[in-house]
Protein backbone atom coordinates (compact mmCIF):
# COMPACT_ATOMS: atom_id res chain seq x y z
CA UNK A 1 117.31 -42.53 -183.66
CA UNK A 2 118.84 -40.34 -186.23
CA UNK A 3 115.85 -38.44 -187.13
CA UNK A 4 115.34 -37.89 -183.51
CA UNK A 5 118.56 -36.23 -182.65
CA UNK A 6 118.45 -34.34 -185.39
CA UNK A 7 114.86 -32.98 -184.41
CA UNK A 8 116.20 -32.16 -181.18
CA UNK A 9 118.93 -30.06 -182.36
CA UNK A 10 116.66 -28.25 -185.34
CA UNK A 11 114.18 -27.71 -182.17
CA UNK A 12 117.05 -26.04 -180.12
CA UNK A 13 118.52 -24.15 -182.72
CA UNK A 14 114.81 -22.74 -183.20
CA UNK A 15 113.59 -22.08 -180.02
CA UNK A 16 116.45 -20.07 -179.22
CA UNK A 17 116.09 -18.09 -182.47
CA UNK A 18 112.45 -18.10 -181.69
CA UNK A 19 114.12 -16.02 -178.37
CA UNK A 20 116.22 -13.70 -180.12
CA UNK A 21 113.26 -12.81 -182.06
CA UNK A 22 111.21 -12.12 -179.33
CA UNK A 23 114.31 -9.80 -177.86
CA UNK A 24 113.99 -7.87 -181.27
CA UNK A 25 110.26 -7.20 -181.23
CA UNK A 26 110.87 -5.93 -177.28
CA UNK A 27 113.58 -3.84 -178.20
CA UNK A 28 111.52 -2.58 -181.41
CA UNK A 29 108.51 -2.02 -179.39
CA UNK A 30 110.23 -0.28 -176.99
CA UNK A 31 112.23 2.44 -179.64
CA UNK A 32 109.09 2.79 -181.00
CA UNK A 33 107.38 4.31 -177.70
CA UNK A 34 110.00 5.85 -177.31
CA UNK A 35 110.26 7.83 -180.95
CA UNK A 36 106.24 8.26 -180.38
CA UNK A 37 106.93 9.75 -177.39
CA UNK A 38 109.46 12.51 -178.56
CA UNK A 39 106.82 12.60 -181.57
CA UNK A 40 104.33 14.03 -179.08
CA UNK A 41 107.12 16.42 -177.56
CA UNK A 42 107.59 17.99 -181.01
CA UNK A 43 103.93 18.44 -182.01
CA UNK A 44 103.19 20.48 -178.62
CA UNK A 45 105.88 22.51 -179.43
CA UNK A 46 105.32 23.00 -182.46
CA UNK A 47 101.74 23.68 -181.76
CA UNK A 48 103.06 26.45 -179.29
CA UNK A 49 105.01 27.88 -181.23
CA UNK A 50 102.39 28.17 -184.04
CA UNK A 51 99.79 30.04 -181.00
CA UNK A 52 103.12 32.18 -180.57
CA UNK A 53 103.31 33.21 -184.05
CA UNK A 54 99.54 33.83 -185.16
CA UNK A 55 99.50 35.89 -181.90
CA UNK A 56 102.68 38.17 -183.20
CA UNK A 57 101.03 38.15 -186.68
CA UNK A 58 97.80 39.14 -185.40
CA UNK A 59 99.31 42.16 -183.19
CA UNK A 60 101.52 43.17 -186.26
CA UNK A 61 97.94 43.21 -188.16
CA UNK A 62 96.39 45.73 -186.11
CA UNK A 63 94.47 42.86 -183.86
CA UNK A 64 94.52 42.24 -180.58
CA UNK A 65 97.02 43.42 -177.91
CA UNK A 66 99.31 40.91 -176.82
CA UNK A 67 98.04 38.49 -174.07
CA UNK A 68 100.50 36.22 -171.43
């Protein structure tokens, strides 16, 4: 009878770290598309910027004529 109640509190204690941990992972998950998401922000700026400057280097070469 022992064992058994003390089963059924070591399975209660458990199950609701087992929920906590769950919570974590969700809210991890979640950060993480969120950080990938400004990740993706940052690289297509960056990547526009990088058009904007090899066009201003090229013009300053003697290349082409600047284009909208």
């Amino acid at each position: 009878m022992i064992a058994r109640v003390s089963l059924a509190k070591e399975n209660a204690h458990l199950s609701i770290r087992l929920q906590q941990l769950y919570e974590q992972v969700n809210r991890l998950q979640s950060e993480r598309d969120t950080a990938l998401g400004l990740q993706d922000n940052v690289l297509q700026e960056l990547q526009k910027q990088s058009r904007k400057l090899d066009l201003i280097l090229s013009v300053l070469k003697g290349g082409n004529q600047l284009k909208p």
